[in-house]
PDB file of N, CA and C in Angstrom:
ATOM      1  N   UNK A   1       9.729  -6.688  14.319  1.00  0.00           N
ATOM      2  CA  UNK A   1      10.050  -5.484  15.044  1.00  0.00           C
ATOM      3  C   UNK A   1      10.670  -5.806  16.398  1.00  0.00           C
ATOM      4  N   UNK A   2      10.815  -7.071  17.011  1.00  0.00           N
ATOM      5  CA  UNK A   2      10.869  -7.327  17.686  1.00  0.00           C
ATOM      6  C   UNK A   2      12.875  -7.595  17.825  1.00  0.00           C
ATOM      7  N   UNK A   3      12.864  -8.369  17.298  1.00  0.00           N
ATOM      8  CA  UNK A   3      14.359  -8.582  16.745  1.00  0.00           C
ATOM      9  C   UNK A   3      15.372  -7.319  17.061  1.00  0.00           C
ATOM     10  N   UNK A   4      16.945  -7.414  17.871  1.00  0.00           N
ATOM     11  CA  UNK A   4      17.432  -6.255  18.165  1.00  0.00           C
ATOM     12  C   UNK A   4      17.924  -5.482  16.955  1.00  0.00           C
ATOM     13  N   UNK A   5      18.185  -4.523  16.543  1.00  0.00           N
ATOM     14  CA  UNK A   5      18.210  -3.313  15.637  1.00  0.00           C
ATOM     15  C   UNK A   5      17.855  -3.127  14.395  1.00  0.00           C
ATOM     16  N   UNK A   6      16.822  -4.884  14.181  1.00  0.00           N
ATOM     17  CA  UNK A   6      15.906  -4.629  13.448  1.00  0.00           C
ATOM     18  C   UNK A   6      14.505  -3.992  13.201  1.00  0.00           C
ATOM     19  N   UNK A   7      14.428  -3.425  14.648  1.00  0.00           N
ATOM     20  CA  UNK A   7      12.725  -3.358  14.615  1.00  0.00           C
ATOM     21  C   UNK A   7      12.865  -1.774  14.742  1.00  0.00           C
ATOM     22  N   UNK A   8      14.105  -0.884  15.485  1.00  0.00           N
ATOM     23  CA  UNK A   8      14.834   0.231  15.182  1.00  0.00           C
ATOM     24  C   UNK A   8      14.535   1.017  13.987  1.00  0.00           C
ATOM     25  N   UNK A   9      14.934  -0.170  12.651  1.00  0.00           N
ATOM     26  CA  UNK A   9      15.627  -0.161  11.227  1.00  0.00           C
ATOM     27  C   UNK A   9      13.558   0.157  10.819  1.00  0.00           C
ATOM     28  N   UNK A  10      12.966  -0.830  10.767  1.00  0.00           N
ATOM     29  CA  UNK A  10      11.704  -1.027  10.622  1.00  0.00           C
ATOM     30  C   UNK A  10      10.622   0.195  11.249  1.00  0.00           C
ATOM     31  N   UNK A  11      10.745   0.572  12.404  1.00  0.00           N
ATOM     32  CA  UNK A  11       9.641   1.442  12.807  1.00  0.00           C
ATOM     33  C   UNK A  11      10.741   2.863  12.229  1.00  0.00           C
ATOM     34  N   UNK A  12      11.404   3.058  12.015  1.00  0.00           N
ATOM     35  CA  UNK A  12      12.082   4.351  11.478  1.00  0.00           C
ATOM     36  C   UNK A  12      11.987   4.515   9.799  1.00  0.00           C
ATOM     37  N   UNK A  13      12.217   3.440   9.138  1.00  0.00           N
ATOM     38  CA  UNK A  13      11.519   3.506   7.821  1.00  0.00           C
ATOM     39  C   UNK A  13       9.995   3.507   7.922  1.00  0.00           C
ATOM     40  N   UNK A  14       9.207   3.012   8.357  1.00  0.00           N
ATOM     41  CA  UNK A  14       7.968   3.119   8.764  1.00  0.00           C
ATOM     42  C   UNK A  14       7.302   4.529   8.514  1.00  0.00           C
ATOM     43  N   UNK A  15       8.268   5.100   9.407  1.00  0.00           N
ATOM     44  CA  UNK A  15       8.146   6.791  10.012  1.00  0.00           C
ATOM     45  C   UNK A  15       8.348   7.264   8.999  1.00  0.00           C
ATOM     46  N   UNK A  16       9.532   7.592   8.258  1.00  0.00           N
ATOM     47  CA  UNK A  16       9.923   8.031   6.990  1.00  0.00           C
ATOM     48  C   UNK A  16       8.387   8.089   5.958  1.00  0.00           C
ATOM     49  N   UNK A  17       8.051   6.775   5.343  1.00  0.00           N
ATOM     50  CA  UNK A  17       7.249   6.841   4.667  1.00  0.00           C
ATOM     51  C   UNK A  17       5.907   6.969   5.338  1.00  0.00           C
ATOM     52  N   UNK A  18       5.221   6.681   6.448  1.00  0.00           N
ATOM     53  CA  UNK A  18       4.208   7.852   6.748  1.00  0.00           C
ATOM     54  C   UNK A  18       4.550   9.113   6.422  1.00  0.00           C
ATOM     55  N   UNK A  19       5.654   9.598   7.046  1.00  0.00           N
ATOM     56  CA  UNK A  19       5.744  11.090   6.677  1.00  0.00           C
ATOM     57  C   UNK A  19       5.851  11.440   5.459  1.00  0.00           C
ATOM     58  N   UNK A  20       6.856  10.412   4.478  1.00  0.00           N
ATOM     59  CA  UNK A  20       5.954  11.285   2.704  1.00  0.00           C
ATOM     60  C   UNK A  20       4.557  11.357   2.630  1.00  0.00           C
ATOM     61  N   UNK A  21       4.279  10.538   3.266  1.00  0.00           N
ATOM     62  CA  UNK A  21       2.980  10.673   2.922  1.00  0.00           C
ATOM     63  C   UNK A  21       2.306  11.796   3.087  1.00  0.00           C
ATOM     64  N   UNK A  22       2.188  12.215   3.938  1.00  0.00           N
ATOM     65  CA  UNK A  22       1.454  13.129   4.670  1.00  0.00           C
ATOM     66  C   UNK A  22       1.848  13.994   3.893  1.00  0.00           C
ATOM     67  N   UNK A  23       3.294  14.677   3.537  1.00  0.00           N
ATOM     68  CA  UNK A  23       4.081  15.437   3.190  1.00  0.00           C
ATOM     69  C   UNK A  23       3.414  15.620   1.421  1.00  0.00           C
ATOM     70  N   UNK A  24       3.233  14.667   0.989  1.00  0.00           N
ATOM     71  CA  UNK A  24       2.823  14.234  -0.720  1.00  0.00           C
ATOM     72  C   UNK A  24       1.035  14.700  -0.824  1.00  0.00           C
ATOM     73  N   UNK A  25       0.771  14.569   0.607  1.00  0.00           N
ATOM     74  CA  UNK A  25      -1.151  14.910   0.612  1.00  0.00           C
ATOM     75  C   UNK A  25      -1.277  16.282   0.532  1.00  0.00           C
ATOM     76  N   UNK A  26      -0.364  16.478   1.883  1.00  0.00           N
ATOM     77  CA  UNK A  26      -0.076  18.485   2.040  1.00  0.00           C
ATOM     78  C   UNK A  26       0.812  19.435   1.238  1.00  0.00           C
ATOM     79  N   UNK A  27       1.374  18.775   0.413  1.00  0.00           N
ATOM     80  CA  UNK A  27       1.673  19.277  -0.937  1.00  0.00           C
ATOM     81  C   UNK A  27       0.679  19.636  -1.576  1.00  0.00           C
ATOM     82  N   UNK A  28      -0.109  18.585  -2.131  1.00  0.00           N
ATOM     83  CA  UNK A  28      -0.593  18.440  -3.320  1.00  0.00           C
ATOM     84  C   UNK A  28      -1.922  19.024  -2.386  1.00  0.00           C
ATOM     85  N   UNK A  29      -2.482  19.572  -1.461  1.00  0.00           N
ATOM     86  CA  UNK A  29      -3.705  20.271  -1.234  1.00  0.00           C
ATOM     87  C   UNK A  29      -2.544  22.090  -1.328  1.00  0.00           C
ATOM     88  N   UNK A  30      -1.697  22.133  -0.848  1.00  0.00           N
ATOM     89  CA  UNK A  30      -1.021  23.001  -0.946  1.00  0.00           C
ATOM     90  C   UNK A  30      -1.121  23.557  -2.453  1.00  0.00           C
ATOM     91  N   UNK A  31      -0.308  22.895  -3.103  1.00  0.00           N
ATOM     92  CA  UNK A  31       0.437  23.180  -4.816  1.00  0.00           C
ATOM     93  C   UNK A  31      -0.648  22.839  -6.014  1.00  0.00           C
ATOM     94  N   UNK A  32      -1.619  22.162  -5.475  1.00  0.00           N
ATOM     95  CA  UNK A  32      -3.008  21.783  -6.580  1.00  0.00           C
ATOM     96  C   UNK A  32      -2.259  20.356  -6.879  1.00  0.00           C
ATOM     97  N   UNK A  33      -3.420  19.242  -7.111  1.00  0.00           N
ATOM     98  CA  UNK A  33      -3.351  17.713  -7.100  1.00  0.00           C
ATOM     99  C   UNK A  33      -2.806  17.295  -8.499  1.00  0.00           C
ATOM    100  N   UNK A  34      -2.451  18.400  -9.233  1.00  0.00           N
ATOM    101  CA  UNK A  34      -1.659  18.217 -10.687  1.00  0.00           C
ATOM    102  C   UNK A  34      -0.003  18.085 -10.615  1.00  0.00           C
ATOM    103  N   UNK A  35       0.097  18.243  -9.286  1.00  0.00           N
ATOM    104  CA  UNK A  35       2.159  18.437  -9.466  1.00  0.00           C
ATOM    105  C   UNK A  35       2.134  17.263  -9.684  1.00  0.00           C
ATOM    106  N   UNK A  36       3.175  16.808 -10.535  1.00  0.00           N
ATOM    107  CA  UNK A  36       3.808  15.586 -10.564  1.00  0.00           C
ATOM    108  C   UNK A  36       5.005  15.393  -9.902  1.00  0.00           C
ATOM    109  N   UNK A  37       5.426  16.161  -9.011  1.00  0.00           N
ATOM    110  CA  UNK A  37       6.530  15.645  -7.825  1.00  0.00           C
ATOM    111  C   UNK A  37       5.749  15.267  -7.157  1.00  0.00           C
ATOM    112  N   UNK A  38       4.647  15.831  -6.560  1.00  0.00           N
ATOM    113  CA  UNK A  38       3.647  15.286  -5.253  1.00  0.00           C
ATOM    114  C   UNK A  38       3.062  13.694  -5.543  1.00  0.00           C
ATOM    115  N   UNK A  39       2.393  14.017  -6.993  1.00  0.00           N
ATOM    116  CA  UNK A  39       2.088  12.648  -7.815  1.00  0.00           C
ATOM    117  C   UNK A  39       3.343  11.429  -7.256  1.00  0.00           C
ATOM    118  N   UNK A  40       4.191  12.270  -7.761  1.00  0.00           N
ATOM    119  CA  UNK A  40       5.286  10.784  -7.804  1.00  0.00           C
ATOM    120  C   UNK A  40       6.121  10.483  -6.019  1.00  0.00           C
ATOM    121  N   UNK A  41       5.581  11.078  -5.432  1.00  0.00           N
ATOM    122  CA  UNK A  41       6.204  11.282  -3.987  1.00  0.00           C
ATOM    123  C   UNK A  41       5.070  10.388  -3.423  1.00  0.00           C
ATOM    124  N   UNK A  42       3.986  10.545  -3.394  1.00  0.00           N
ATOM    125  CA  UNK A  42       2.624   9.676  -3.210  1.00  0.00           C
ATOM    126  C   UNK A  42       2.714   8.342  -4.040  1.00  0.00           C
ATOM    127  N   UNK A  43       2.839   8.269  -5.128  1.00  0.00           N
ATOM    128  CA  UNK A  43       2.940   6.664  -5.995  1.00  0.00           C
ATOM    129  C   UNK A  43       4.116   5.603  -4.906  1.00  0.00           C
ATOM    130  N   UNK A  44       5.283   6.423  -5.029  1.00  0.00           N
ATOM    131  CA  UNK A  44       6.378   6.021  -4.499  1.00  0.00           C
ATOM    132  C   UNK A  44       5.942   5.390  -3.287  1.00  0.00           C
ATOM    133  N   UNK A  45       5.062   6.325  -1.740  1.00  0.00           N
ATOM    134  CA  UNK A  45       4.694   5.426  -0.980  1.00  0.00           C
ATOM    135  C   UNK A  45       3.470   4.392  -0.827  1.00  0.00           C
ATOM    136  N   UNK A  46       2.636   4.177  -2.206  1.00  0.00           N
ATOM    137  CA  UNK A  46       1.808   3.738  -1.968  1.00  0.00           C
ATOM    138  C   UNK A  46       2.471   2.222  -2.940  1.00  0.00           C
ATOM    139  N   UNK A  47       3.870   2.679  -3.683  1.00  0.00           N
ATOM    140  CA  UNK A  47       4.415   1.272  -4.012  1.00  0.00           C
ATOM    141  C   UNK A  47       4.908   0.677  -2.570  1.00  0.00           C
ATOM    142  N   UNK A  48       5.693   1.089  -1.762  1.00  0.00           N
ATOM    143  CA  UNK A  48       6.267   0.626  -0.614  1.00  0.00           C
ATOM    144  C   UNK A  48       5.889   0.795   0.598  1.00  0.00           C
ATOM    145  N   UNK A  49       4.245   0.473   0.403  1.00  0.00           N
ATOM    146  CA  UNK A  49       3.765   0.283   1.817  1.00  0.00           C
ATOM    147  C   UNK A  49       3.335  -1.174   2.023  1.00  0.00           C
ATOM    148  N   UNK A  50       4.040  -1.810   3.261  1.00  0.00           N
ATOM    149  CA  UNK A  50       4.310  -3.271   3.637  1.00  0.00           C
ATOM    150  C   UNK A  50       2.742  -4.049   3.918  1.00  0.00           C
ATOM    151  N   UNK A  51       1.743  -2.927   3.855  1.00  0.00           N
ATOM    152  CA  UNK A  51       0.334  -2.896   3.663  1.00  0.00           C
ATOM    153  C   UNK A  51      -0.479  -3.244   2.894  1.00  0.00           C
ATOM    154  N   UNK A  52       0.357  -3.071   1.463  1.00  0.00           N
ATOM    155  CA  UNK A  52      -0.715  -3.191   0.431  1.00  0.00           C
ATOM    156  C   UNK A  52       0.149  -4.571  -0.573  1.00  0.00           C
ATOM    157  N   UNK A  53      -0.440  -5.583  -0.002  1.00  0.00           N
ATOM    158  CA  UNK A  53       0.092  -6.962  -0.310  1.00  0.00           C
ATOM    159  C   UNK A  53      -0.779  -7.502  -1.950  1.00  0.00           C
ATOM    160  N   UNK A  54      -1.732  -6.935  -2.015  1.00  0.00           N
ATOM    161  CA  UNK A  54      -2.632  -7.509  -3.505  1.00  0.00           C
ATOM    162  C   UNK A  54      -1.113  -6.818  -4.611  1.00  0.00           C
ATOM    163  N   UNK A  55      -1.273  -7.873  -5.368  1.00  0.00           N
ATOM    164  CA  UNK A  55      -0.415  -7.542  -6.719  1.00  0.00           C
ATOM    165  C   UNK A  55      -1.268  -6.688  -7.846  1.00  0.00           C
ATOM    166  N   UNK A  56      -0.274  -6.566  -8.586  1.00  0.00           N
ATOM    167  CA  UNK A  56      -0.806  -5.474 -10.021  1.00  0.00           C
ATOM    168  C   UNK A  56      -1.596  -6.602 -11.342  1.00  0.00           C
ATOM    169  N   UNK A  57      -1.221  -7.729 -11.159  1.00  0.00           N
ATOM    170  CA  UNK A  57      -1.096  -8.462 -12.153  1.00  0.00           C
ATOM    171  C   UNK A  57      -1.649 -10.218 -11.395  1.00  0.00           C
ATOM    172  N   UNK A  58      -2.977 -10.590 -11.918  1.00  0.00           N
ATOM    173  CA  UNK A  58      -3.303 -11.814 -11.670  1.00  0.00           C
ATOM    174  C   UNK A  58      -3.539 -12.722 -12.339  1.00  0.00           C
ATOM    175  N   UNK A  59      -2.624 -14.234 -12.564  1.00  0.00           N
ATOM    176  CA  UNK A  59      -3.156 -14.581 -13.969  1.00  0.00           C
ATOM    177  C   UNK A  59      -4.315 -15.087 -14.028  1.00  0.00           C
ATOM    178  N   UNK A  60      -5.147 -15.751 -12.913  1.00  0.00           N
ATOM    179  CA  UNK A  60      -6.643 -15.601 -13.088  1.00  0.00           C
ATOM    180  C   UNK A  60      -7.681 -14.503 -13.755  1.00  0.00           C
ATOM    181  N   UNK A  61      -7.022 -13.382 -13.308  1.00  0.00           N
ATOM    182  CA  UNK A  61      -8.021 -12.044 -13.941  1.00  0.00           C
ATOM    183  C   UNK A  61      -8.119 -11.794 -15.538  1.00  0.00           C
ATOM    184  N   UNK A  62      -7.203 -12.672 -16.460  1.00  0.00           N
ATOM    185  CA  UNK A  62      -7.488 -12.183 -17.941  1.00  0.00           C
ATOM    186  C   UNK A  62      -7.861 -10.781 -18.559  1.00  0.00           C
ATOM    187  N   UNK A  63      -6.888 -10.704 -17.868  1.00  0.00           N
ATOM    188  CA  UNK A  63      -6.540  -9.176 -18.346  1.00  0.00           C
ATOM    189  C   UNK A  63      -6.241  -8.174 -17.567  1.00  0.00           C
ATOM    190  N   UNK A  64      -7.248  -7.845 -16.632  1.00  0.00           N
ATOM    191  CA  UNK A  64      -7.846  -7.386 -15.780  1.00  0.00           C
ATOM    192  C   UNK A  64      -6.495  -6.990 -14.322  1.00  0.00           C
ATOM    193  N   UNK A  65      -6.697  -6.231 -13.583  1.00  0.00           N
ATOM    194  CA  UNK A  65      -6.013  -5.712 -12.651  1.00  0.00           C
ATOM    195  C   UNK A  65      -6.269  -6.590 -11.248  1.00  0.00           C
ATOM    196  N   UNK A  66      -4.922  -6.876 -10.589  1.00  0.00           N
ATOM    197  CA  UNK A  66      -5.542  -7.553  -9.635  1.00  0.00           C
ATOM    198  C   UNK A  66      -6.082  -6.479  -8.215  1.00  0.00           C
ATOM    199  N   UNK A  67      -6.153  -5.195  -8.111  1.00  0.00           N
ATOM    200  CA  UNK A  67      -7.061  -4.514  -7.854  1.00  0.00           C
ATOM    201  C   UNK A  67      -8.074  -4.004  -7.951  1.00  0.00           C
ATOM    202  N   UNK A  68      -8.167  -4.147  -9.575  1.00  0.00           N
ATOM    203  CA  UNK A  68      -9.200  -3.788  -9.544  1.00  0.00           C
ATOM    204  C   UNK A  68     -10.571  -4.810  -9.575  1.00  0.00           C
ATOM    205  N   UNK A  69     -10.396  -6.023  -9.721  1.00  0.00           N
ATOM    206  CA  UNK A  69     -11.065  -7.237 -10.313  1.00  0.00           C
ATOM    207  C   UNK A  69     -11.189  -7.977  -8.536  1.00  0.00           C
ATOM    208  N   UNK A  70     -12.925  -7.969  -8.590  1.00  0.00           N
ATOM    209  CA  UNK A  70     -13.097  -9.069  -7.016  1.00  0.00           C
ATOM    210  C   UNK A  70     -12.781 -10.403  -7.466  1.00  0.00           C
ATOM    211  N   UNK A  71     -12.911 -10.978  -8.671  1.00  0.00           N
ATOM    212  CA  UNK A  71     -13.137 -12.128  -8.298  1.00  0.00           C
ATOM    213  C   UNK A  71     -11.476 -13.361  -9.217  1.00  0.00           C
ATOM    214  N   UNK A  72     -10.791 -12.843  -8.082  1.00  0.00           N
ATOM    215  CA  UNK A  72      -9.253 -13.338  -8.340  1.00  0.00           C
ATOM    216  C   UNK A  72      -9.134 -14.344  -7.114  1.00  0.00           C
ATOM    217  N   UNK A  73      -8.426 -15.378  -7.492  1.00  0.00           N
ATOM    218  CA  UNK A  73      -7.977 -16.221  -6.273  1.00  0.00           C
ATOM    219  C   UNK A  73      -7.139 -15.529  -5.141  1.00  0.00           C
ATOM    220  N   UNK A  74      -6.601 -14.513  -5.623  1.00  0.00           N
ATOM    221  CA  UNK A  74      -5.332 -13.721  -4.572  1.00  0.00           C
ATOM    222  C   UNK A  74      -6.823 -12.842  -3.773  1.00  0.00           C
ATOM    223  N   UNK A  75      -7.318 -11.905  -4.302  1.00  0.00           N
ATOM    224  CA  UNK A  75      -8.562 -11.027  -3.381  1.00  0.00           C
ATOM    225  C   UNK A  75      -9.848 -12.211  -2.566  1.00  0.00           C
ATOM    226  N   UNK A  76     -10.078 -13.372  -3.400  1.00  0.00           N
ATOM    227  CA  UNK A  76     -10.865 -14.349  -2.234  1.00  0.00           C
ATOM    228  C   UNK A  76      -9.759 -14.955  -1.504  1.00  0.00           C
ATOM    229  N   UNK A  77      -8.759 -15.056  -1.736  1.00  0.00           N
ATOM    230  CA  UNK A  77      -8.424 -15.622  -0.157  1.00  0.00           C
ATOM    231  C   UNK A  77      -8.110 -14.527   0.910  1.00  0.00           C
ATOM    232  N   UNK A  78      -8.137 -13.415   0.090  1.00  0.00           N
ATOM    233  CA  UNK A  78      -7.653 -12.212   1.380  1.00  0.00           C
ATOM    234  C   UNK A  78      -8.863 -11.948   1.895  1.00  0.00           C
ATOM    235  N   UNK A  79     -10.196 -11.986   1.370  1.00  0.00           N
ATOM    236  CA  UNK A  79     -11.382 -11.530   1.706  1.00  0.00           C
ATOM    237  C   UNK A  79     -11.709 -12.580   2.754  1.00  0.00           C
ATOM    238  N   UNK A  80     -11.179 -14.163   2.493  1.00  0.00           N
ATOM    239  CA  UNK A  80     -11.757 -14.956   3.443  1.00  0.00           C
ATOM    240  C   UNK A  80     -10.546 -15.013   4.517  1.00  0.00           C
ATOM    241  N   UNK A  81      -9.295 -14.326   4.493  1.00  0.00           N
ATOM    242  CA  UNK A  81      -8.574 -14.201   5.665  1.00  0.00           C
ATOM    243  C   UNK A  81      -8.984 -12.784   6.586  1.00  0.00           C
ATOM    244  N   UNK A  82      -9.513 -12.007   5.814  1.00  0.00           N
ATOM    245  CA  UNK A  82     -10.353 -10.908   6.623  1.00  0.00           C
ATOM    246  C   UNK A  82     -12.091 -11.289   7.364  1.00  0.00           C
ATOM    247  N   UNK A  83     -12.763 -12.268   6.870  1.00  0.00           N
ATOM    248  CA  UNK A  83     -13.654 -13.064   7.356  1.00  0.00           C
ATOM    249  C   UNK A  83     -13.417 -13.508   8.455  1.00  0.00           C
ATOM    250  N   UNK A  84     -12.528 -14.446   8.271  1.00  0.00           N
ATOM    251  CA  UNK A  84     -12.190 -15.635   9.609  1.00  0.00           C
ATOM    252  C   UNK A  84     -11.368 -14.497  10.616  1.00  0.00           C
ATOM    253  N   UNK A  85     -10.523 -13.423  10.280  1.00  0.00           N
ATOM    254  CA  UNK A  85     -10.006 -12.203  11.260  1.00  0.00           C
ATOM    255  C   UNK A  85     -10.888 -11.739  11.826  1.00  0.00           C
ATOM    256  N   UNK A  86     -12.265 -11.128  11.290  1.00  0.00           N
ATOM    257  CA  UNK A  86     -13.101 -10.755  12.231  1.00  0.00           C
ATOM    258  C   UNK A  86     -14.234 -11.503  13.272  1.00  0.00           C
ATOM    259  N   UNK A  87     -14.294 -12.688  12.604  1.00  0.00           N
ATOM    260  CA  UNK A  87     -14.918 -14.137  13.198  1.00  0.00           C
ATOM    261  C   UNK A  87     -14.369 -14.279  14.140  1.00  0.00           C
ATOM    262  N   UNK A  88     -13.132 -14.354  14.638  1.00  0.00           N
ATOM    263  CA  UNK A  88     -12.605 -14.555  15.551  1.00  0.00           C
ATOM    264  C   UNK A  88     -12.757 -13.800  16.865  1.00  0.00           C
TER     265      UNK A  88
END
């Protein structure tokens, strides 16, 4: 963000997708949690948020989701980089 008219480019897409967001919540309390525009307006930012770094797919997990499954090499090392983050 720091970088010149990159960080511009970055906190303005940023903005954008907070605001579906919000926009996809207050819909869907608005229109009832069944629309599937709201559905897919919400999926959309919860694929492209620079936030949510765990993958869909772990080949440790055998089968299994790499969200949904604790005990993946990708979720213990994030659990022990959130450890040593608050250790600090």
């Amino acid at each position: 963000m720091f970088l010149p008219y990159v960080g511009e480019v970055v906190a303005g897409a940023t903005l954008v997708q907070q605001a579906l967001g919000l926009g996809a919540t207050l819909g869907k309390i608005a229109l009832g949690s069944d629309n599937a525009t709201m559905n897919w307006i919400e999926g959309l930012v919860e694929a492209t948020n620079p936030m949510n770094t765990r993958s869909e797919w772990s080949s440790i997990d055998y089968g299994n989701t790499g969200r949904n499954t604790t005990w993946t090499i990708e979720n213990l090392l994030g659990m022990a980089g959130d450890v040593i983050g608050q250790l600090k």
